[in-house]
C-alpha atoms as a PDB file:
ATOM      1  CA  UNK A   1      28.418 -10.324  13.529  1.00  0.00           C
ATOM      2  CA  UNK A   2      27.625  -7.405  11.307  1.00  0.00           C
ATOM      3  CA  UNK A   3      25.343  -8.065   8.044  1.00  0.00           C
ATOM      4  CA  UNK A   4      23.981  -5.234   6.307  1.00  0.00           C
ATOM      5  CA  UNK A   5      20.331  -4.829   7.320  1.00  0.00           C
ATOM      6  CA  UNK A   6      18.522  -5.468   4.009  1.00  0.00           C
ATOM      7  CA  UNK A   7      16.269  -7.625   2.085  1.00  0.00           C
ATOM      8  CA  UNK A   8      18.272  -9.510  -0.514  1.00  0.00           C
ATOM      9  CA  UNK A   9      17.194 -10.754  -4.168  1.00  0.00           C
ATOM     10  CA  UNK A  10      18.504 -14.699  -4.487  1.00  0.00           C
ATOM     11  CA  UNK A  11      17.369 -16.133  -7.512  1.00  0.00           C
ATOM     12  CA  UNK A  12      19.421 -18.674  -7.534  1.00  0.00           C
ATOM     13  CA  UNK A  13      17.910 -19.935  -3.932  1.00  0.00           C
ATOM     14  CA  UNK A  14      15.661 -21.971  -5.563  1.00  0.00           C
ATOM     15  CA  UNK A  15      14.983 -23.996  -8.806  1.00  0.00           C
ATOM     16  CA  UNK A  16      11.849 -24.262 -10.048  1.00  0.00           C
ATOM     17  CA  UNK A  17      11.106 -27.361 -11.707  1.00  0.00           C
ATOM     18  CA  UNK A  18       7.509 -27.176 -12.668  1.00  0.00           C
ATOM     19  CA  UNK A  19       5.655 -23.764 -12.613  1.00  0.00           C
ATOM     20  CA  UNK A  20       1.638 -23.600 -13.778  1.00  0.00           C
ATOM     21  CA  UNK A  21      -0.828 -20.887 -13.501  1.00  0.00           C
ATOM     22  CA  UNK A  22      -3.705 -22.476 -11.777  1.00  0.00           C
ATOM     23  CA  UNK A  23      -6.412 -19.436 -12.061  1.00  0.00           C
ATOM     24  CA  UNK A  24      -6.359 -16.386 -14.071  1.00  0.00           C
ATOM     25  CA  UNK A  25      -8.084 -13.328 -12.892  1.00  0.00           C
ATOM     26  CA  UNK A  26      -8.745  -9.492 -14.159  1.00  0.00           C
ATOM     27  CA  UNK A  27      -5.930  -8.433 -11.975  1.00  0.00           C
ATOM     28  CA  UNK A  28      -4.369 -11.310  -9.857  1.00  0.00           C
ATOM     29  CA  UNK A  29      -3.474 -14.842 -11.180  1.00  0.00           C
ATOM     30  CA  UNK A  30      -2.576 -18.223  -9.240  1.00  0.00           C
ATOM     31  CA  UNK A  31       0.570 -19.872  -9.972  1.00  0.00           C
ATOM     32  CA  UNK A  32       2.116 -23.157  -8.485  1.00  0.00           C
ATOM     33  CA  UNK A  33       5.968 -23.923  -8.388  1.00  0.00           C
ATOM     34  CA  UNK A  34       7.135 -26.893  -7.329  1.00  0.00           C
ATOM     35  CA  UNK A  35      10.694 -26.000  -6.612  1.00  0.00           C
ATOM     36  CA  UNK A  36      13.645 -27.357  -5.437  1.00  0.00           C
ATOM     37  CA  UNK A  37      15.596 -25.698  -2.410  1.00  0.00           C
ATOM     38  CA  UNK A  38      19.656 -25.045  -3.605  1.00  0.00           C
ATOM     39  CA  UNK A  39      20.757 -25.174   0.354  1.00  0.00           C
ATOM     40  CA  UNK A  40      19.254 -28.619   1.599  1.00  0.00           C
ATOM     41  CA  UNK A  41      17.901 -30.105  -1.494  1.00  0.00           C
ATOM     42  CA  UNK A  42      13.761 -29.879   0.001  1.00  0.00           C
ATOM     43  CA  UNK A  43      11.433 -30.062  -2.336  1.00  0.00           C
ATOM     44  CA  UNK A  44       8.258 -28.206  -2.245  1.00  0.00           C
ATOM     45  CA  UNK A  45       5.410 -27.137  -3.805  1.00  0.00           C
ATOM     46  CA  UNK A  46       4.274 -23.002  -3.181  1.00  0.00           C
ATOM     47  CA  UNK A  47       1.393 -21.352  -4.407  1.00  0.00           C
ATOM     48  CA  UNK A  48       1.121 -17.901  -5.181  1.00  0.00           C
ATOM     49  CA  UNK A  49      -0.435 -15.055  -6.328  1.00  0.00           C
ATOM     50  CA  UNK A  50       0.979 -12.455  -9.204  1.00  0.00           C
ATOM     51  CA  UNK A  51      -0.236  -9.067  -8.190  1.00  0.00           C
ATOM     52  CA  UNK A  52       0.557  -5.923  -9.826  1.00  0.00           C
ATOM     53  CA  UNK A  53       2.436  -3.271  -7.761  1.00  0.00           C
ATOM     54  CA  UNK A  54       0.573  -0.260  -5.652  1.00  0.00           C
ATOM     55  CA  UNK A  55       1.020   2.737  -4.518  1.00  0.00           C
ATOM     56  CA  UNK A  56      -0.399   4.537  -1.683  1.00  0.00           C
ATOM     57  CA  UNK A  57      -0.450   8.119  -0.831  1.00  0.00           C
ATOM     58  CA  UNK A  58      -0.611   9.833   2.708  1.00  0.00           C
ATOM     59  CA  UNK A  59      -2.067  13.627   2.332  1.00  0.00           C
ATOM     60  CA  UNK A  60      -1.316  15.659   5.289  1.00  0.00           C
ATOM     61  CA  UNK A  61      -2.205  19.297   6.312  1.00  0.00           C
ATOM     62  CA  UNK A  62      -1.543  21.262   9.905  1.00  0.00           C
ATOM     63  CA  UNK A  63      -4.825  21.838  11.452  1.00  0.00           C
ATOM     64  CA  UNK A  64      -5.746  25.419  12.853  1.00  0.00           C
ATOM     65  CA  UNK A  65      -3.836  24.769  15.980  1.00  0.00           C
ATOM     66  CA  UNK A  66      -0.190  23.722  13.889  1.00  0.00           C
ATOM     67  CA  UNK A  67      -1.353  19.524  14.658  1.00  0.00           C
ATOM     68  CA  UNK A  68      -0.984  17.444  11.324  1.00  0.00           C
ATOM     69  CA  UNK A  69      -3.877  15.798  10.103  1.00  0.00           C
ATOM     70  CA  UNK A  70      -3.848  12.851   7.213  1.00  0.00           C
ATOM     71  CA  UNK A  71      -6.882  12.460   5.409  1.00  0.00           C
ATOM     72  CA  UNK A  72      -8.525   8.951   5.059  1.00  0.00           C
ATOM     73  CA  UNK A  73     -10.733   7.623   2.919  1.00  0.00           C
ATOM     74  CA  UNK A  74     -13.890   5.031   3.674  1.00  0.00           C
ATOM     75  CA  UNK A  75     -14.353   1.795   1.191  1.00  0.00           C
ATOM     76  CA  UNK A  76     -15.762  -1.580   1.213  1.00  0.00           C
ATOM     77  CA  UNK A  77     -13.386  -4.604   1.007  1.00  0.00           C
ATOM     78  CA  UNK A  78     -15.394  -7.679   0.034  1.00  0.00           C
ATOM     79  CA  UNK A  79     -13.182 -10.728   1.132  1.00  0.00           C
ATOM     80  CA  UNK A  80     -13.068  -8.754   4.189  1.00  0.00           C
ATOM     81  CA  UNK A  81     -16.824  -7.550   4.113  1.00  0.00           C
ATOM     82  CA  UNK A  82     -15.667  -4.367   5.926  1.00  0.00           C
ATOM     83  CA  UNK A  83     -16.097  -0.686   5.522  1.00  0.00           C
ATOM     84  CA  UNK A  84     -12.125  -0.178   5.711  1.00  0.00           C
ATOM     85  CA  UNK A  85     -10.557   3.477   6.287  1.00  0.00           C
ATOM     86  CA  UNK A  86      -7.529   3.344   4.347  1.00  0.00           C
ATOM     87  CA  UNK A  87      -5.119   5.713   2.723  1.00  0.00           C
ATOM     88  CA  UNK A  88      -6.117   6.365  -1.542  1.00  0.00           C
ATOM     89  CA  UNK A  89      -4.234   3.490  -3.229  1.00  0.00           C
ATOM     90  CA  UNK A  90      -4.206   2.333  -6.564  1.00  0.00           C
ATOM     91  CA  UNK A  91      -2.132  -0.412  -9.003  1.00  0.00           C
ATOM     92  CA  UNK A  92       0.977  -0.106 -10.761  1.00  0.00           C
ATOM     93  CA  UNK A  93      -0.943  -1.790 -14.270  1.00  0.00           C
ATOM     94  CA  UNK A  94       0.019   0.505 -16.425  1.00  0.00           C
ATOM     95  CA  UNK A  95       4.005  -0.738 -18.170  1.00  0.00           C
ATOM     96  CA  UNK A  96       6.343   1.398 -17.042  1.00  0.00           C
ATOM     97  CA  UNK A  97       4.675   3.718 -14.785  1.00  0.00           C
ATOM     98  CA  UNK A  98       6.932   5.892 -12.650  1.00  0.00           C
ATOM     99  CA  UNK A  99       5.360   5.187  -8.735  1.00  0.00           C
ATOM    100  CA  UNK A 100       5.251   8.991  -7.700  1.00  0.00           C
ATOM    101  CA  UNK A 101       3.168   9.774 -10.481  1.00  0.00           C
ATOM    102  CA  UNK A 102       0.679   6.952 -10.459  1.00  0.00           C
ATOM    103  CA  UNK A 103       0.377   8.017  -6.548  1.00  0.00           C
ATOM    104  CA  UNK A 104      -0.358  11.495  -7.752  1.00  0.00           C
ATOM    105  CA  UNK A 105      -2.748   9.899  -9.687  1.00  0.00           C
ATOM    106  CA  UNK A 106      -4.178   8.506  -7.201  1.00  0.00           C
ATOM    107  CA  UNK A 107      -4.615  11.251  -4.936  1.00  0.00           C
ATOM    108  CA  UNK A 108      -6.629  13.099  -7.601  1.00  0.00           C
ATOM    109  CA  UNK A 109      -9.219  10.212  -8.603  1.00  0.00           C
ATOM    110  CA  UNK A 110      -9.619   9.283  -4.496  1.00  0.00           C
ATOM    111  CA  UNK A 111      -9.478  12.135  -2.829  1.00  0.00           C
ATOM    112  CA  UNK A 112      -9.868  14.780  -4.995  1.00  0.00           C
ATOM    113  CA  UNK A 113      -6.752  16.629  -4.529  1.00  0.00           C
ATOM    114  CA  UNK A 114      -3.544  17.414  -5.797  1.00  0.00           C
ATOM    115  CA  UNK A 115       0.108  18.139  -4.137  1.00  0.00           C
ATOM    116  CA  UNK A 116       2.636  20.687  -4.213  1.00  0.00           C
ATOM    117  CA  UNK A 117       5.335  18.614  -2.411  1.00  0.00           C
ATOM    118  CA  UNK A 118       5.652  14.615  -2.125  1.00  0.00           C
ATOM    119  CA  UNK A 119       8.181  12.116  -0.113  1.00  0.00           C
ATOM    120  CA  UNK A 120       8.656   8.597   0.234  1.00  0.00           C
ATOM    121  CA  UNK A 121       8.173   6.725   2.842  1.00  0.00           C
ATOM    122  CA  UNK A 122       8.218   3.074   2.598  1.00  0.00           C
ATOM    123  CA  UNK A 123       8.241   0.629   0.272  1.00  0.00           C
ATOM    124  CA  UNK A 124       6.740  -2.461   1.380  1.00  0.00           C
ATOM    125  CA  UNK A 125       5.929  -6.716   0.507  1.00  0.00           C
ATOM    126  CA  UNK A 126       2.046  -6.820   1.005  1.00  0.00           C
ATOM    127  CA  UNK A 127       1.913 -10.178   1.793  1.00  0.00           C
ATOM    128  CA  UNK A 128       5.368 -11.840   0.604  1.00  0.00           C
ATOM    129  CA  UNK A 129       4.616 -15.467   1.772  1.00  0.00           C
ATOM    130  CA  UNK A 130       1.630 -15.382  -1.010  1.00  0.00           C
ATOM    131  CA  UNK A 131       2.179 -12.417  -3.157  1.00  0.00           C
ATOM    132  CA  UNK A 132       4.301 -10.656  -5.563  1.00  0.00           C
ATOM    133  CA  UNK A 133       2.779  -7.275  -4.897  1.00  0.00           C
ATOM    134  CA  UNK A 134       5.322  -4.486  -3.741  1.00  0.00           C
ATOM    135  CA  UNK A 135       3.767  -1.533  -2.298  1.00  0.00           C
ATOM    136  CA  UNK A 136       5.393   2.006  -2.324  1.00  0.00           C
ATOM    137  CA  UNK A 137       4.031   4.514  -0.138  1.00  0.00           C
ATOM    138  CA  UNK A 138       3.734   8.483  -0.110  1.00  0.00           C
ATOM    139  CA  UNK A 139       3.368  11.345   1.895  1.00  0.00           C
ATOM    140  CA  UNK A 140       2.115  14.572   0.038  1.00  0.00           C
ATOM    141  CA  UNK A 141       1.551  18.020   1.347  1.00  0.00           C
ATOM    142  CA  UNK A 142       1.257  21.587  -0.092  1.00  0.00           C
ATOM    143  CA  UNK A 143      -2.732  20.355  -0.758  1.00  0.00           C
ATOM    144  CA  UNK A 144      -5.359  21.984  -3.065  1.00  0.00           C
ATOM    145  CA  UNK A 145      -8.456  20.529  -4.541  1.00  0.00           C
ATOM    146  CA  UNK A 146      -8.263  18.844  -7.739  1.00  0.00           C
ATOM    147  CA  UNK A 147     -10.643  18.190 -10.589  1.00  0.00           C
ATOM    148  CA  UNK A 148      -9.575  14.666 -11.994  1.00  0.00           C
ATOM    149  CA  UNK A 149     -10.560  13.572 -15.375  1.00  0.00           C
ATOM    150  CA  UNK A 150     -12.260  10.579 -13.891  1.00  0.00           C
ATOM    151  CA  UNK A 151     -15.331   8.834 -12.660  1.00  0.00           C
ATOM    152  CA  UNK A 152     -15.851   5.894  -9.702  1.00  0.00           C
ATOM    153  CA  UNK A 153     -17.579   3.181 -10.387  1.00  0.00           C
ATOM    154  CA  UNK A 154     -18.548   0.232  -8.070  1.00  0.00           C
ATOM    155  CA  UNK A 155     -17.059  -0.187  -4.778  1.00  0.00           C
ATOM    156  CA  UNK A 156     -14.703   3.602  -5.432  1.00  0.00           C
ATOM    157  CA  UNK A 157     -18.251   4.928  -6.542  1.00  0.00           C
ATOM    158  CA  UNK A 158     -19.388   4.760  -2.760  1.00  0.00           C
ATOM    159  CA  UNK A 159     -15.679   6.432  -1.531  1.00  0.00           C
ATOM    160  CA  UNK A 160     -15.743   8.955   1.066  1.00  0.00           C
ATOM    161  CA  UNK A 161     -13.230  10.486   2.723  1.00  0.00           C
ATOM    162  CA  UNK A 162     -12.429  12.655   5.979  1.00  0.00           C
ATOM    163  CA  UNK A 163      -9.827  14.705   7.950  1.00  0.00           C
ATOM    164  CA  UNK A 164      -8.293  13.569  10.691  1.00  0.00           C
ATOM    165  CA  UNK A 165      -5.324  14.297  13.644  1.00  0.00           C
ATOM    166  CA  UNK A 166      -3.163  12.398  12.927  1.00  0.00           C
ATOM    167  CA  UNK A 167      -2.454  11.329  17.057  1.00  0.00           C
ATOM    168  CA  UNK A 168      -6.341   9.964  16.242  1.00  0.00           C
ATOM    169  CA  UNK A 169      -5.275   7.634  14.093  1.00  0.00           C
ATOM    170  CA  UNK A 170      -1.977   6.534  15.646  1.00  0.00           C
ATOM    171  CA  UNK A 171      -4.385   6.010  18.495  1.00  0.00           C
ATOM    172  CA  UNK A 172      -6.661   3.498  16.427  1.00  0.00           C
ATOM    173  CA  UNK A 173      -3.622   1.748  15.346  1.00  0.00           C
ATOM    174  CA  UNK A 174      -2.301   1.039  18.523  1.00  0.00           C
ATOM    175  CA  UNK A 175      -5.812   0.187  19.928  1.00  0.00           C
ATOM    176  CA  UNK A 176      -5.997  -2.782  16.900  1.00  0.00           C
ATOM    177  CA  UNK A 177      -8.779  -1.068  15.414  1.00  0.00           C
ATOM    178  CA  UNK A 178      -7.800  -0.284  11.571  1.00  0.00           C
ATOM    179  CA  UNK A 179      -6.814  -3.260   9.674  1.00  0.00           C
ATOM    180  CA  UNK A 180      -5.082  -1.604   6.195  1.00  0.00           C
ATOM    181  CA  UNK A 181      -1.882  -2.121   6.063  1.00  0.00           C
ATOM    182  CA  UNK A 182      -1.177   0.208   3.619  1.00  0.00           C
ATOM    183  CA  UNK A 183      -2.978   2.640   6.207  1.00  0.00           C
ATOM    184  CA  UNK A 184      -0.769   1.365   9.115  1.00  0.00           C
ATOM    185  CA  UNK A 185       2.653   1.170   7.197  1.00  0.00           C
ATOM    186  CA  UNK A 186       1.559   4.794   5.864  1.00  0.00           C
ATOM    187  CA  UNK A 187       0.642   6.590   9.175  1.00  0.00           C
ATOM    188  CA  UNK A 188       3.196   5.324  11.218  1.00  0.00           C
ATOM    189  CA  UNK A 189       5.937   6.100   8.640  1.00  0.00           C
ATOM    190  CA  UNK A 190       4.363   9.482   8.235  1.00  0.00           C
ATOM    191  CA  UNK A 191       4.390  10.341  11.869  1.00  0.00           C
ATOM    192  CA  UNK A 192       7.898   9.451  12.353  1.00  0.00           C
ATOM    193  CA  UNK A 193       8.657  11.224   9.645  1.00  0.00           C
ATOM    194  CA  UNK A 194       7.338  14.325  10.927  1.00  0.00           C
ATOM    195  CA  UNK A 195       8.118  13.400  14.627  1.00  0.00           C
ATOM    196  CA  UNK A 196       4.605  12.669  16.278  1.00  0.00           C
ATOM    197  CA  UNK A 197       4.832   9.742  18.873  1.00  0.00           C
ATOM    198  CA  UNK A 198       1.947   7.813  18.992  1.00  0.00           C
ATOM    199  CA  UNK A 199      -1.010   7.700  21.509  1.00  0.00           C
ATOM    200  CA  UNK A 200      -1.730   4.920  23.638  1.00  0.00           C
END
């Protein structure tokens, strides 16, 4: 049987009966449907959280020797309480933002740089059993430094960042030992965009 190999929007799916925000928070709130299932007539009651979009941005340069490298950037994740490398990131909260230039954004504030040339590479559902965030993802290239008009505070305050070949971090992917999925989604998209296999 052929069926066209994407994610489909069916509103109709289900009807909520009952919908109340629970919690809300400075940039996620709690919500609980109790819904009604069109296909078997189940009902149910779902929790989840409204989360603004993202973006994410994956800067890459050819080292000396013509190898890409992506640059990575260090930050504490408190429900986590990890140090996480991860790829510079940032929310969609401003109405009507276009993604590519709230990425470029992005790039500036985190890492400090700005691109000549950027392409897509995924678009993602963070965590679609208990979120509405949708992540869109970036590679940029054609790097120099950039001066943004902008200064960390707390957690981004203690940011730092680092080069890296990019079969190093394919390597700590496959090896289980970076836990970002933005970083994940980013590198491997990035590497089979550019045609790098990864390392076992």
């Amino acid at each position: 049987m052929n069926r066209e190999l994407r994610d489909s929007l069916v509103p109709d799916h289900a009807t909520v009966r009952d919908s109340a925000v629970e919690y809300r928070g400075r940039i996620i709130d709690v919500v609980d449907d109790d819904l009604v299932l069109a296909s078997t007539g189940a009902r149910m009651s779902r929790e989840y959280i409204v989360h603004d979009d993202a973006v994410a941005v994956v800067p890459v340069r050819r080292a000396a020797d013509g190898a890409p490298e992506v640059l990575l950037i260090r930050q504490y994740r408190h429900p986590v309480r990890s140090m996480l490398w991860e790829v510079p990131a940032g929310l969609l909260d401003v109405d009507g933002e276009d993604p590519l230039a709230a990425a470029a954004r992005e790039l500036a504030e985190e890492a400090e740089l700005q691109a000549g040339a950027y392409e897509r590479l995924a678009t993602f559902l963070t965590s679609p059993g208990c979120s509405t965030e949708r992540l869109y993802v970036y590679m940029a290239t054609e790097l120099s430094e950039a001066a943004p008009d902008f200064v960390r505070e707390d957690e981004e305050a203690e940011i730092v960042s680092q080069w890296f070949p990019l079969a190093d971090v394919l390597a700590a992917v496959d090896r289980g030992d970076l836990g970002s999925p933005t970083l994940v989604v980013g590198v491997l998209a990035a590497a089979r965009r550019l045609g790098v296999g990864s390392v076992a």
